[in-house]
N, C-alpha and C. Protein backbone atom coordinates (compact mmCIF):
# COMPACT_ATOMS: atom_id res chain seq x y z
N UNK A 1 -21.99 15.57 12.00
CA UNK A 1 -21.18 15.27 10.81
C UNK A 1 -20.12 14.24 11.19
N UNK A 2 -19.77 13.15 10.73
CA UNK A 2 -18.83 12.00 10.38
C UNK A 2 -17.37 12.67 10.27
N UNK A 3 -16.61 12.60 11.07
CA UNK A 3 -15.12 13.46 10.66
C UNK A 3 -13.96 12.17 11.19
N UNK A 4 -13.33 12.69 9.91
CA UNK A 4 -11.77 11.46 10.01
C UNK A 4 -11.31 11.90 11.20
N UNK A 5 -10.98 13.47 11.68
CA UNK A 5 -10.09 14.06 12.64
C UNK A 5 -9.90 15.46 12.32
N UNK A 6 -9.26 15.80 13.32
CA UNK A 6 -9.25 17.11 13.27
C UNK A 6 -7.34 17.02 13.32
N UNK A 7 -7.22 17.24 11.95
CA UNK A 7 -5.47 17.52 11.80
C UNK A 7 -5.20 18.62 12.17
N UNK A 8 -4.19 18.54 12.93
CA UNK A 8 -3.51 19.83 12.97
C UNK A 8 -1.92 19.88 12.73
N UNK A 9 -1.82 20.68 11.71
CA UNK A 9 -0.49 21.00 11.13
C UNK A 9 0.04 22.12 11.11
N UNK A 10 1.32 21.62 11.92
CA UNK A 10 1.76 23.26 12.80
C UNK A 10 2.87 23.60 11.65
N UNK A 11 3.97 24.35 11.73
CA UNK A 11 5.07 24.92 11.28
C UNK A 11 5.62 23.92 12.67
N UNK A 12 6.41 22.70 12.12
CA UNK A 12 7.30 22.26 12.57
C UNK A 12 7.97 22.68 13.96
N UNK A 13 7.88 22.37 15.03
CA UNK A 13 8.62 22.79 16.55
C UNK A 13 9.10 21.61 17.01
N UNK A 14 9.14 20.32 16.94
CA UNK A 14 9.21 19.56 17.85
C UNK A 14 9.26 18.05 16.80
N UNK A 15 10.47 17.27 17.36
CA UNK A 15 10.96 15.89 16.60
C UNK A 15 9.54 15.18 17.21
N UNK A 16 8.88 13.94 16.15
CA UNK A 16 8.28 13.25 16.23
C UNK A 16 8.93 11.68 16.18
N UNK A 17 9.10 10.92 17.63
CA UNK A 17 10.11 10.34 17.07
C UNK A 17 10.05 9.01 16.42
N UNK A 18 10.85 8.47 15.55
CA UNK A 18 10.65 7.78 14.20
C UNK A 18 9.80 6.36 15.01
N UNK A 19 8.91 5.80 14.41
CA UNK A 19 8.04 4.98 14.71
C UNK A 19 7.38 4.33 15.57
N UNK A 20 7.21 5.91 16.46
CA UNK A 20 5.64 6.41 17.25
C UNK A 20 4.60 6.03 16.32
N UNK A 21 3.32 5.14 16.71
CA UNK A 21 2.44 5.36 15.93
C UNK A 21 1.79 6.17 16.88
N UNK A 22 0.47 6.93 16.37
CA UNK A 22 -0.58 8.28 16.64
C UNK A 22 -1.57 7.00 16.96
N UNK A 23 -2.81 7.61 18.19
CA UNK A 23 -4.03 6.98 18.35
C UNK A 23 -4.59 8.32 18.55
N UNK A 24 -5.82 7.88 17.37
CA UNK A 24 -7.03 9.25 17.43
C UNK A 24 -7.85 8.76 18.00
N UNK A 25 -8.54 9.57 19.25
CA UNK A 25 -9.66 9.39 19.41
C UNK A 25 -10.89 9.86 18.65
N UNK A 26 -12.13 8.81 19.87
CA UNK A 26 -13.28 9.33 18.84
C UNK A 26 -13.64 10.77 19.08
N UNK A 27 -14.13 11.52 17.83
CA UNK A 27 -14.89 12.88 17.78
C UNK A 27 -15.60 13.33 19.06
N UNK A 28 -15.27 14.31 19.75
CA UNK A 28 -14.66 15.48 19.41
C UNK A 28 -13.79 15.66 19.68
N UNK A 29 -12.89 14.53 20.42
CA UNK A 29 -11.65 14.81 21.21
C UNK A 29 -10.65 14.79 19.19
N UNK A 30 -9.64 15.17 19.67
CA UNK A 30 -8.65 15.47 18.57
C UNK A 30 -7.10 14.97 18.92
N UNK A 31 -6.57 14.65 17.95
CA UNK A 31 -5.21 14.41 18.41
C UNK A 31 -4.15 15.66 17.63
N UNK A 32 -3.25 15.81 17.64
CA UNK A 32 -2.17 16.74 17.20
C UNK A 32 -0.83 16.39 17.47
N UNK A 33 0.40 16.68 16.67
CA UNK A 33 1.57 16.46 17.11
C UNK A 33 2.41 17.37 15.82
N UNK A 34 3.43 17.31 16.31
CA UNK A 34 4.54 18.44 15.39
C UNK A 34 5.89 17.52 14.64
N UNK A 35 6.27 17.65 13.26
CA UNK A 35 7.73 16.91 13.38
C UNK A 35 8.28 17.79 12.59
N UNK A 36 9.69 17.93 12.57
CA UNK A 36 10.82 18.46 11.95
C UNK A 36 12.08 17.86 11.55
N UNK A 37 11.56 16.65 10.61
CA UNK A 37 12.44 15.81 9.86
C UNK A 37 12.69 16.39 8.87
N UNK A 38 14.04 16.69 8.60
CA UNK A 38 14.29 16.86 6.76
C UNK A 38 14.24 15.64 6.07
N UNK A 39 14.07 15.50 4.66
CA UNK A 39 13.71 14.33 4.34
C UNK A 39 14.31 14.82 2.87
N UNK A 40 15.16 13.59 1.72
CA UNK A 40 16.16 12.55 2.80
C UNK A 40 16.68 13.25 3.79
N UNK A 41 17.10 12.22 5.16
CA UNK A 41 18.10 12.83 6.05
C UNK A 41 19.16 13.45 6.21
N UNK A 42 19.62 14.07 5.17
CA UNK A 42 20.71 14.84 4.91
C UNK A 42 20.74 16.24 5.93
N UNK A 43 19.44 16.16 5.94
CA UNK A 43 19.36 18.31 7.26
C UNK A 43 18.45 17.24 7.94
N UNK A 44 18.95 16.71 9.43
CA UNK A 44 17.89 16.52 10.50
C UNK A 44 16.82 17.35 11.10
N UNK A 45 16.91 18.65 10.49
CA UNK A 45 15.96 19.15 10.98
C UNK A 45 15.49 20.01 9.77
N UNK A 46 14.41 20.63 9.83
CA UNK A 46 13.63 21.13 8.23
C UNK A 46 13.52 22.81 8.97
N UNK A 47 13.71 23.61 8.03
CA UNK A 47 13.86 24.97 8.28
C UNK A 47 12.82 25.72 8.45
N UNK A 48 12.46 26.88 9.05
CA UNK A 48 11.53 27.67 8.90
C UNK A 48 10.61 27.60 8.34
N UNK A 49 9.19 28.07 7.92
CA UNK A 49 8.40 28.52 6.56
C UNK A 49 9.04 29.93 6.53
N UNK A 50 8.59 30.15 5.46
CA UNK A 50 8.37 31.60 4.37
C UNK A 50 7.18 31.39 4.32
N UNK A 51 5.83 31.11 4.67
CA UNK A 51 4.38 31.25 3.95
C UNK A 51 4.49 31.45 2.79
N UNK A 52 5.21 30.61 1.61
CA UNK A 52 5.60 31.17 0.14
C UNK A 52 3.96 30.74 -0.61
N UNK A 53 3.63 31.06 -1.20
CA UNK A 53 2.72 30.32 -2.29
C UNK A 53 2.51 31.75 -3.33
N UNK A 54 1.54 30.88 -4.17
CA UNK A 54 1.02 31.78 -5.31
C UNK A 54 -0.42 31.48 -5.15
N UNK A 55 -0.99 33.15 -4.82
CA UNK A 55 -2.01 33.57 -4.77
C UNK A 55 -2.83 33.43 -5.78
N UNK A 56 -2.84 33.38 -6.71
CA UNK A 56 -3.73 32.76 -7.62
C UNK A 56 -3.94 31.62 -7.78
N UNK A 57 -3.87 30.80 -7.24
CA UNK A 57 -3.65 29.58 -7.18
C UNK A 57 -5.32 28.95 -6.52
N UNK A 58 -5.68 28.25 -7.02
CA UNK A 58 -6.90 27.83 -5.94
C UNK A 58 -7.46 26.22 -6.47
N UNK A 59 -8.28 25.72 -5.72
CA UNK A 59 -8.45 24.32 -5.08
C UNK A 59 -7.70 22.99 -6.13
N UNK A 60 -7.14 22.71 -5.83
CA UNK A 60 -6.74 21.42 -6.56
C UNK A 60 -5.40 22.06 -7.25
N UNK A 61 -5.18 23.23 -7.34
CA UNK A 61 -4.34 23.80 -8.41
C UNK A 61 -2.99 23.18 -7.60
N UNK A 62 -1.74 23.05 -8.44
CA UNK A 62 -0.37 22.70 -8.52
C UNK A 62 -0.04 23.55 -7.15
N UNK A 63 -0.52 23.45 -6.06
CA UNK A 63 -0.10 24.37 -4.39
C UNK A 63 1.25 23.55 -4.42
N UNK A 64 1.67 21.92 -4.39
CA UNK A 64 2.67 21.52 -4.07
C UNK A 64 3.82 21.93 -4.79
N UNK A 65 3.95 22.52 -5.62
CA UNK A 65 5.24 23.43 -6.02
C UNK A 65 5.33 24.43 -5.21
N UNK A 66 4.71 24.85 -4.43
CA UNK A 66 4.92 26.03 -3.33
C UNK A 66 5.38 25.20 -1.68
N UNK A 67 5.00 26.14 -1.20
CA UNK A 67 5.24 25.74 0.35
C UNK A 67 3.44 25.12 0.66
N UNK A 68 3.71 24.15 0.96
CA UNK A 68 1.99 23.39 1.64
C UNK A 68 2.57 22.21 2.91
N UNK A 69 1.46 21.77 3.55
CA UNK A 69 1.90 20.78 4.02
C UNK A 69 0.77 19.57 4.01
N UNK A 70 1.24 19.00 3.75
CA UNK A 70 0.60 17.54 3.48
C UNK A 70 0.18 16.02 4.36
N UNK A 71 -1.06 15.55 4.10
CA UNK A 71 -1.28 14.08 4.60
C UNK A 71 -1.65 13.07 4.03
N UNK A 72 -1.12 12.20 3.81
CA UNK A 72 -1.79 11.31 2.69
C UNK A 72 -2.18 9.95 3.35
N UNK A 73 -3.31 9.50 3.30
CA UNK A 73 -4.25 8.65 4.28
C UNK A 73 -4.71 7.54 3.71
N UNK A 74 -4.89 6.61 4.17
CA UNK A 74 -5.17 4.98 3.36
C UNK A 74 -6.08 4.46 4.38
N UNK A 75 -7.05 3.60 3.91
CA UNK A 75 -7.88 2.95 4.97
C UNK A 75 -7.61 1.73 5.10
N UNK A 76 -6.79 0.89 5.98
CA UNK A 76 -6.15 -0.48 6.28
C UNK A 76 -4.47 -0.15 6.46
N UNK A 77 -4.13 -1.64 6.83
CA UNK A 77 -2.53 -1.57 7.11
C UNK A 77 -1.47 -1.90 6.55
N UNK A 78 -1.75 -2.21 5.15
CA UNK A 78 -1.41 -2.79 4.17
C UNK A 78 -0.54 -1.66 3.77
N UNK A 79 0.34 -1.88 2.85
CA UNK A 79 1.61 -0.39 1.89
C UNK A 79 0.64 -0.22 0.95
N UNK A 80 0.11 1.06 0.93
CA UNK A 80 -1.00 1.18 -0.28
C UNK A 80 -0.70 1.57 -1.66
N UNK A 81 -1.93 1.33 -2.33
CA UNK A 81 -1.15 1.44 -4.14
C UNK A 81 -1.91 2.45 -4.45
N UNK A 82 -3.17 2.87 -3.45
CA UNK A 82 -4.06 3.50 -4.06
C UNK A 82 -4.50 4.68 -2.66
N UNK A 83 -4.46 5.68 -2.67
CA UNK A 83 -4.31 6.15 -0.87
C UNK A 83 -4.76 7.83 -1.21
N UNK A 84 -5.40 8.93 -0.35
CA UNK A 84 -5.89 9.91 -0.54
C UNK A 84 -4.60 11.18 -0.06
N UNK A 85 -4.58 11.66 -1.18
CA UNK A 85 -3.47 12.99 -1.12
C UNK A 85 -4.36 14.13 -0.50
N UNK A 86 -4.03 15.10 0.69
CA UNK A 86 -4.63 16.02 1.01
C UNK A 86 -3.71 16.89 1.14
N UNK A 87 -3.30 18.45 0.41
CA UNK A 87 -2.31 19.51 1.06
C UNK A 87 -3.30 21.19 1.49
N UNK A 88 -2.61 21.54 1.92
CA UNK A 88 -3.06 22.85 2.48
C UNK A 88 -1.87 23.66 2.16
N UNK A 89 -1.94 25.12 1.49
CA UNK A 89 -1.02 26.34 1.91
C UNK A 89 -1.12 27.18 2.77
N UNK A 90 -0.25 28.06 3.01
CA UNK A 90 -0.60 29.38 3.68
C UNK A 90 -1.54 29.98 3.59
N UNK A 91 -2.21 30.12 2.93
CA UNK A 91 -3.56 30.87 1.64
C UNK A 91 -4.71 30.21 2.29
N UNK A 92 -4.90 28.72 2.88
CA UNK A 92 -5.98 28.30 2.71
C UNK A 92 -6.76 27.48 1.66
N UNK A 93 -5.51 27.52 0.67
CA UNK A 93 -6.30 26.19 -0.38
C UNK A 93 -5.67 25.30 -0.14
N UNK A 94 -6.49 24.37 -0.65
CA UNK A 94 -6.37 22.66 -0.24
C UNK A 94 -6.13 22.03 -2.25
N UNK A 95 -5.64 21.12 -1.69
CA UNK A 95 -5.27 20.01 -2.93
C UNK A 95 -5.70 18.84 -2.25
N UNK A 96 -7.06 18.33 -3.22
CA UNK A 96 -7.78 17.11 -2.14
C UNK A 96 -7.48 15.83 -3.74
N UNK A 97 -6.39 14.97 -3.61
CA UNK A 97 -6.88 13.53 -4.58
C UNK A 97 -6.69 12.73 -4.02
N UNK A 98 -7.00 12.09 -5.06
CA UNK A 98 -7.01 10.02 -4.43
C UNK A 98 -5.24 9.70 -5.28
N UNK A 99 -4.68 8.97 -5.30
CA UNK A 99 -3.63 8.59 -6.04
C UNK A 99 -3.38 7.47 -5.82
N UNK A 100 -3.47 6.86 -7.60
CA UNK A 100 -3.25 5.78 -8.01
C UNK A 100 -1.62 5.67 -8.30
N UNK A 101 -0.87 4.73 -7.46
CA UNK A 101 0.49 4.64 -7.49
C UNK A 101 0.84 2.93 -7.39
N UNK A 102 0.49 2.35 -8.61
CA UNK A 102 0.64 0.54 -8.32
C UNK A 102 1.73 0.15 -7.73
N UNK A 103 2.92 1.06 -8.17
CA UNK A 103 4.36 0.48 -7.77
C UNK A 103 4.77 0.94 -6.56
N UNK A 104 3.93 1.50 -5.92
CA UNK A 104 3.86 2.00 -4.71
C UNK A 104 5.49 2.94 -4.19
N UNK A 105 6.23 3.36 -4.94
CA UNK A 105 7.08 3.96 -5.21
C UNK A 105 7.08 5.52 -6.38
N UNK A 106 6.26 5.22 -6.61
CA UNK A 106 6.43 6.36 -7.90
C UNK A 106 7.52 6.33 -9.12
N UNK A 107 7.35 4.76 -9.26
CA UNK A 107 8.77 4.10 -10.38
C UNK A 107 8.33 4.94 -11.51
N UNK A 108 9.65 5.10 -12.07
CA UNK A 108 9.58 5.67 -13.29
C UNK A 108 8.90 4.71 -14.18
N UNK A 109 8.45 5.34 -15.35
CA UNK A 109 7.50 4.56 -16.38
C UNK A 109 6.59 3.74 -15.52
N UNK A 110 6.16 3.70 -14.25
CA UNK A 110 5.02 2.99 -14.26
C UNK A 110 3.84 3.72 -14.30
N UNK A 111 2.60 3.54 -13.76
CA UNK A 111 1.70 4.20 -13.31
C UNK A 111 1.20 5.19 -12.45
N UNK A 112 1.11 5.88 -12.62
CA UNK A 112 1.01 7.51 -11.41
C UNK A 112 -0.06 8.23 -11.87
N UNK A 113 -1.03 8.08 -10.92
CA UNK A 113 -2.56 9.01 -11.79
C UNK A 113 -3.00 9.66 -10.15
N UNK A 114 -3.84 10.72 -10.74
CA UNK A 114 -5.16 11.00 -9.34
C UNK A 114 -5.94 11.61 -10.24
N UNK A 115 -6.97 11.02 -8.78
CA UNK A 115 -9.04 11.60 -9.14
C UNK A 115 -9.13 12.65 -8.29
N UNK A 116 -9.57 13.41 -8.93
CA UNK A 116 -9.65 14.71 -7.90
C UNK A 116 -10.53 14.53 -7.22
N UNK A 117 -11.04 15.38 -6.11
CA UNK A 117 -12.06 15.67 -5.42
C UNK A 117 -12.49 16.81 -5.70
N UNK A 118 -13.80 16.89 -6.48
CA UNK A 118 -13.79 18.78 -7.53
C UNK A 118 -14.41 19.21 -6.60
N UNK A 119 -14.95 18.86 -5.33
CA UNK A 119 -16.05 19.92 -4.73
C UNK A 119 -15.90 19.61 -2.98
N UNK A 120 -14.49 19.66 -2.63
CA UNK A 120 -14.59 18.94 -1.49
C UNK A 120 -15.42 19.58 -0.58
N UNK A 121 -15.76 20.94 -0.30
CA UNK A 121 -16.34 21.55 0.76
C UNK A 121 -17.76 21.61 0.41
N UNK A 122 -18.44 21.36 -0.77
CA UNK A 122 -19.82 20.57 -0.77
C UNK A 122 -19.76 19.29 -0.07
N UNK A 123 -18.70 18.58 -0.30
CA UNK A 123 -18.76 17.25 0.41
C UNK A 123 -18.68 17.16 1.99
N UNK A 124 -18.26 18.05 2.29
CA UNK A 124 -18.24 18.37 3.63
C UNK A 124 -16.67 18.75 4.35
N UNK A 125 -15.58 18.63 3.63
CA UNK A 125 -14.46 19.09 4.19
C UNK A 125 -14.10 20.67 5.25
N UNK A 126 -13.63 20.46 5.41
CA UNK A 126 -13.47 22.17 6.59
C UNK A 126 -12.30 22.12 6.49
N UNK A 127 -11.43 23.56 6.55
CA UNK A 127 -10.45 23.96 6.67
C UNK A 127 -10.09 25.53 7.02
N UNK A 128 -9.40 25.37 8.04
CA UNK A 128 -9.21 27.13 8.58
C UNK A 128 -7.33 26.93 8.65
N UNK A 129 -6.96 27.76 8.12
CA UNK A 129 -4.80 28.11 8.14
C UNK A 129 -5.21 29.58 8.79
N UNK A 130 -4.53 29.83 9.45
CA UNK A 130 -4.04 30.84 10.43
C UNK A 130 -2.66 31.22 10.11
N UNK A 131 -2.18 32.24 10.50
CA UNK A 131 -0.47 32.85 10.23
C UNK A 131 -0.53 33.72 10.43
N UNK A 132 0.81 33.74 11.59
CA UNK A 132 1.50 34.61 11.96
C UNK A 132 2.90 34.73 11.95
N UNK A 133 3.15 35.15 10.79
CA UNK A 133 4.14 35.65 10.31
C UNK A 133 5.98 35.86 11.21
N UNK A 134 4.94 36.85 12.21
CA UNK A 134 6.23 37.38 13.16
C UNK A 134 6.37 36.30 13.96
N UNK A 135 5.60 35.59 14.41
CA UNK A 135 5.73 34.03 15.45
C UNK A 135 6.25 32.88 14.65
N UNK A 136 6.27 32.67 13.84
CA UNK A 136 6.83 32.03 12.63
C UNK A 136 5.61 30.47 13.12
N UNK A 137 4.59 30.89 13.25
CA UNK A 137 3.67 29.93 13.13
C UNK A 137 2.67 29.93 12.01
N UNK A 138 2.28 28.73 11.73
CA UNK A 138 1.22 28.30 10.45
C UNK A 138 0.48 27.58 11.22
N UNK A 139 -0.85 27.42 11.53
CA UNK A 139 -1.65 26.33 11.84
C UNK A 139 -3.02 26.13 10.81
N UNK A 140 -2.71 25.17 10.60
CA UNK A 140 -4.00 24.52 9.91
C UNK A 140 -5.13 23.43 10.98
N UNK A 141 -6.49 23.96 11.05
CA UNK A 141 -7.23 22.61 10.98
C UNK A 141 -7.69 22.16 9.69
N UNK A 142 -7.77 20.85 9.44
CA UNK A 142 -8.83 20.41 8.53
C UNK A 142 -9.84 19.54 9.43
N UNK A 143 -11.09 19.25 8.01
CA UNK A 143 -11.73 17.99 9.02
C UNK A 143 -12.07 17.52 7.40
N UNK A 144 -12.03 16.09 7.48
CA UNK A 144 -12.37 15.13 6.11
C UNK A 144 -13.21 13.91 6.10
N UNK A 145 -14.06 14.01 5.64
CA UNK A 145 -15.57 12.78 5.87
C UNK A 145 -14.78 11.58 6.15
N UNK A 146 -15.36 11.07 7.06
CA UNK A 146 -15.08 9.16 6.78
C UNK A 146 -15.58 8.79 5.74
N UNK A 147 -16.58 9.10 5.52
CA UNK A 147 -17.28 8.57 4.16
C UNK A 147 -16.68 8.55 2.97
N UNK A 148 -15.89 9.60 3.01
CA UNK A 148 -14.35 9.13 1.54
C UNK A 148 -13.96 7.69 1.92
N UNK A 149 -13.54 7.62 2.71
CA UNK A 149 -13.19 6.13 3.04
C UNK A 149 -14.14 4.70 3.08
N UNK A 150 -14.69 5.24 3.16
CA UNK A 150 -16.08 4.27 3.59
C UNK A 150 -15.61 3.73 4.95
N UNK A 151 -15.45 4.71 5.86
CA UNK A 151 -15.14 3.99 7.62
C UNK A 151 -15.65 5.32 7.83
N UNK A 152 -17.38 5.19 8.21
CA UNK A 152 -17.79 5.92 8.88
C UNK A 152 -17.49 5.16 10.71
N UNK A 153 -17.26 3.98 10.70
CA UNK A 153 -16.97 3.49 11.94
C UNK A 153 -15.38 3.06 12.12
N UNK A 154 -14.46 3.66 12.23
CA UNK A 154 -12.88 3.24 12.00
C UNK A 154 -12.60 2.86 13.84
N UNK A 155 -13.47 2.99 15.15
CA UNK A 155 -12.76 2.45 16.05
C UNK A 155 -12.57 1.18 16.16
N UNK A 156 -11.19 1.01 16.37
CA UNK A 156 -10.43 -0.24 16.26
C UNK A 156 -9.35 -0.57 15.53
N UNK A 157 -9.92 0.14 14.48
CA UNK A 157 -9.31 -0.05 12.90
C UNK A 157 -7.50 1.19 12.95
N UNK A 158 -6.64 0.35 11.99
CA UNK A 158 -5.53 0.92 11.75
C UNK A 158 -5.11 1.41 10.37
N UNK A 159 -5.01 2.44 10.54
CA UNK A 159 -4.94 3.25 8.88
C UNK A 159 -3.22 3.54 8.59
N UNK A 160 -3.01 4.11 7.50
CA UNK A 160 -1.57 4.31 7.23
C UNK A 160 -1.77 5.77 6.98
N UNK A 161 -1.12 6.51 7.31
CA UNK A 161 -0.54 7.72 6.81
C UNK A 161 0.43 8.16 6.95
N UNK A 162 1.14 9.73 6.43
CA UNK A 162 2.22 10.14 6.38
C UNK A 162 2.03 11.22 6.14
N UNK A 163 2.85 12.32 6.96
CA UNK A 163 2.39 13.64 6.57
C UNK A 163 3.79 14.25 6.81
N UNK A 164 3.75 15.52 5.50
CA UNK A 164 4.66 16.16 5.11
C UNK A 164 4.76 17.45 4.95
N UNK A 165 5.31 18.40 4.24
CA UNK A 165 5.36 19.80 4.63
C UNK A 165 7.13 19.96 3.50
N UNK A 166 6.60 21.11 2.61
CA UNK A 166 7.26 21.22 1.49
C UNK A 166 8.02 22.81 1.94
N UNK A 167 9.07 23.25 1.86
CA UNK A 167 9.49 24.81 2.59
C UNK A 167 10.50 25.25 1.31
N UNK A 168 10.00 26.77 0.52
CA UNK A 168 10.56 27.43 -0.05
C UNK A 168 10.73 28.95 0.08
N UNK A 169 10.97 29.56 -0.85
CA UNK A 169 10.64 30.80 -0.83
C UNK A 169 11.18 31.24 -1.71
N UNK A 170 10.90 32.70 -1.73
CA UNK A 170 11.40 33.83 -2.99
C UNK A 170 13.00 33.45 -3.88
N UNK A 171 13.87 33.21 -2.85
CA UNK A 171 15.47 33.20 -3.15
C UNK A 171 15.77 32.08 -3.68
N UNK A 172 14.63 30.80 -3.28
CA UNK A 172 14.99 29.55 -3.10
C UNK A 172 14.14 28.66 -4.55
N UNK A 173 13.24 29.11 -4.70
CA UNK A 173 11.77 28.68 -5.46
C UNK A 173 12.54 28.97 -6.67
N UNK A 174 12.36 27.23 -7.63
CA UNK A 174 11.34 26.34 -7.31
C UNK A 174 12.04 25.40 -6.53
N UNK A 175 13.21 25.75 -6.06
CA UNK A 175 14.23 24.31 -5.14
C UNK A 175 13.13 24.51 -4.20
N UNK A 176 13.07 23.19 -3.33
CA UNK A 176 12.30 22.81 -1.94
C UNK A 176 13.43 22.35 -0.99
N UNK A 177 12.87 22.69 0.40
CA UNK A 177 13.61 21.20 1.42
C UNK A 177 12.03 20.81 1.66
N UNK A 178 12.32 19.33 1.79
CA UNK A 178 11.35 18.57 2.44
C UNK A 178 11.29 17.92 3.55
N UNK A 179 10.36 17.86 4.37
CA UNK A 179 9.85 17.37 5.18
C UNK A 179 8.86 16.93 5.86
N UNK A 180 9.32 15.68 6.94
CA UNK A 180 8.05 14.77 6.88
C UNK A 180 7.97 13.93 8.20
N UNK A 181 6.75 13.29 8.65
CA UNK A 181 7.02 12.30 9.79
C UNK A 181 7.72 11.36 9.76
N UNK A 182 7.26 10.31 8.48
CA UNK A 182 8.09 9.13 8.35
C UNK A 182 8.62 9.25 7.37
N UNK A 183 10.30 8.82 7.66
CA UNK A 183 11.05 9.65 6.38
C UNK A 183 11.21 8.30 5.14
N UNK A 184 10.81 9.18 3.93
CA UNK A 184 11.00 7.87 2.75
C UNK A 184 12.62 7.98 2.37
N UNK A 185 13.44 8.64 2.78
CA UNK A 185 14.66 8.28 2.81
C UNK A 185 14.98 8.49 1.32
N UNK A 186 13.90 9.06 0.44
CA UNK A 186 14.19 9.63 -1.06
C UNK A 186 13.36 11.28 -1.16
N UNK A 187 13.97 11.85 -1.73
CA UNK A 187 13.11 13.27 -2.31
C UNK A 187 11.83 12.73 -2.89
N UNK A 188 10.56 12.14 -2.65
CA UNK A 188 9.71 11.54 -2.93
C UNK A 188 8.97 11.07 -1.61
N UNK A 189 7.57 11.77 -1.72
CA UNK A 189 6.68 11.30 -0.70
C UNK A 189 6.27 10.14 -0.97
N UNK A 190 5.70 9.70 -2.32
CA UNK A 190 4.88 8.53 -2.42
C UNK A 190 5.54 7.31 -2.51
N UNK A 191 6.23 6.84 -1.22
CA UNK A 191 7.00 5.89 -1.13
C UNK A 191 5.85 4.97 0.36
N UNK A 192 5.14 4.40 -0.19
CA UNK A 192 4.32 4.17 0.70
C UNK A 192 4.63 3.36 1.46
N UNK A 193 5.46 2.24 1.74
CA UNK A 193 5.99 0.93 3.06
C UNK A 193 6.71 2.08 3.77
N UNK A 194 6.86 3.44 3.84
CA UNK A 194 7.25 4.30 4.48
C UNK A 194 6.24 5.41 5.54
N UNK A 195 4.69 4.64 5.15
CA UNK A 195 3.42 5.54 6.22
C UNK A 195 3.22 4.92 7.13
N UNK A 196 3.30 5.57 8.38
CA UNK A 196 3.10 5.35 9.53
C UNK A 196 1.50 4.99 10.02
N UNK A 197 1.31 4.32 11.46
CA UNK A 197 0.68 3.38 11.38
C UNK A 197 -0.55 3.99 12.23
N UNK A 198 -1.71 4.70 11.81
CA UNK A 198 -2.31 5.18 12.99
C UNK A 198 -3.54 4.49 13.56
N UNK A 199 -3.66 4.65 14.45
CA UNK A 199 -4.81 3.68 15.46
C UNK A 199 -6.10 4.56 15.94
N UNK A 200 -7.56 4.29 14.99
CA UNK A 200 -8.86 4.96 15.95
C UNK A 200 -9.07 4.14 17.14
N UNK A 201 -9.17 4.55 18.37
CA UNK A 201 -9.31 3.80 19.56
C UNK A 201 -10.53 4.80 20.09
């Protein structure tokens, strides 16, 4: 099977520091790393999880009003207008779209759409979240076709992404803190001249 990577998204331990780019190798080797940016920079560091979500909740459904954590991936090096939203919760569901964002900001009154992905794990996606509660760890793998991209061959090639991680809970919900690798320096992920630069080698 064709796999973008094998993400792994921990519960935050460790600063990622600001514009490191990531080099993935090729399959099966994997890359991984941890960050704990609050985002805006107002809390340098992003708090705990709660594993908060709502259990009824399942594939594509509104998870990002809960606690999830997020990657959003573009194929080239360009600030993208058009780039693939992927989140995961505690639970194990995923929120898989594409998002159309022309102003590449998320300007008010402009354009802001997504295409879902209705069947990602026919398509071949994988995903296992783990938690342990008392360790105050979350780990997620995913794995996501190249073929969404059309780079079944990406060595060489430099992609953009940015990945994030939303933290609430019972006391707190629906307020969030956010956090992220590369910080957009607004309460707003889809600030795209703000995704970091990753390298298949």
């Amino acid at each position: 099977m064709t796999r973008i990577f094998t993400l792994l998204l921990l519960a935050a331990t460790a600063v990622l520091a600001c514009g490191v780019d990531v080099k993935v190798p090729a399959c099966p080797s994997t890359t991984s790393f941890t960050f704990n940016t609050g985002i805006p920079a107002v809390d340098p560091s992003c708090p705990l999880t709660e594993f908060y979500y709502d259990a009824s909740q399942t594939t594509n459904g509104d998870i990002w009003e809960y606690e999830v954590v997020e990657a959003f991936i573009y194929k080239g090096a360009d600030d993208p207008q058009t780039y693939f939203e992927y989140e995961v919760n505690a639970n194990n569901v995923t929120y898989n779209a594409f998002v159309y964002n022309p102003s590449r900001v998320r300007k008010e009154g402009a354009p802001f759409d997504h295409a879902f992905v209705m069947d990602p794990f026919g398509d071949g996606f994988e995903v296992d979240t783990r938690v342990n509660k008392k360790a105050q760890l979350w780990h997620t793998s995913s794995v996501i076709p190249l073929a969404l991209f059309n780079g079944e061959n990406p060595r060489g090639s430099t992609w953009r992404m940015n990945f994030f991680r939303t933290v609430t809970g019972p006391s707190t919900f629906p307020n969030q803190q956010l956090c992220g690798w590369k910080n957009t320096n607004a309460a707003n992920f889809h600030i795209t001249s703000a995704f970091g630069r990753v390298k298949f080698v």
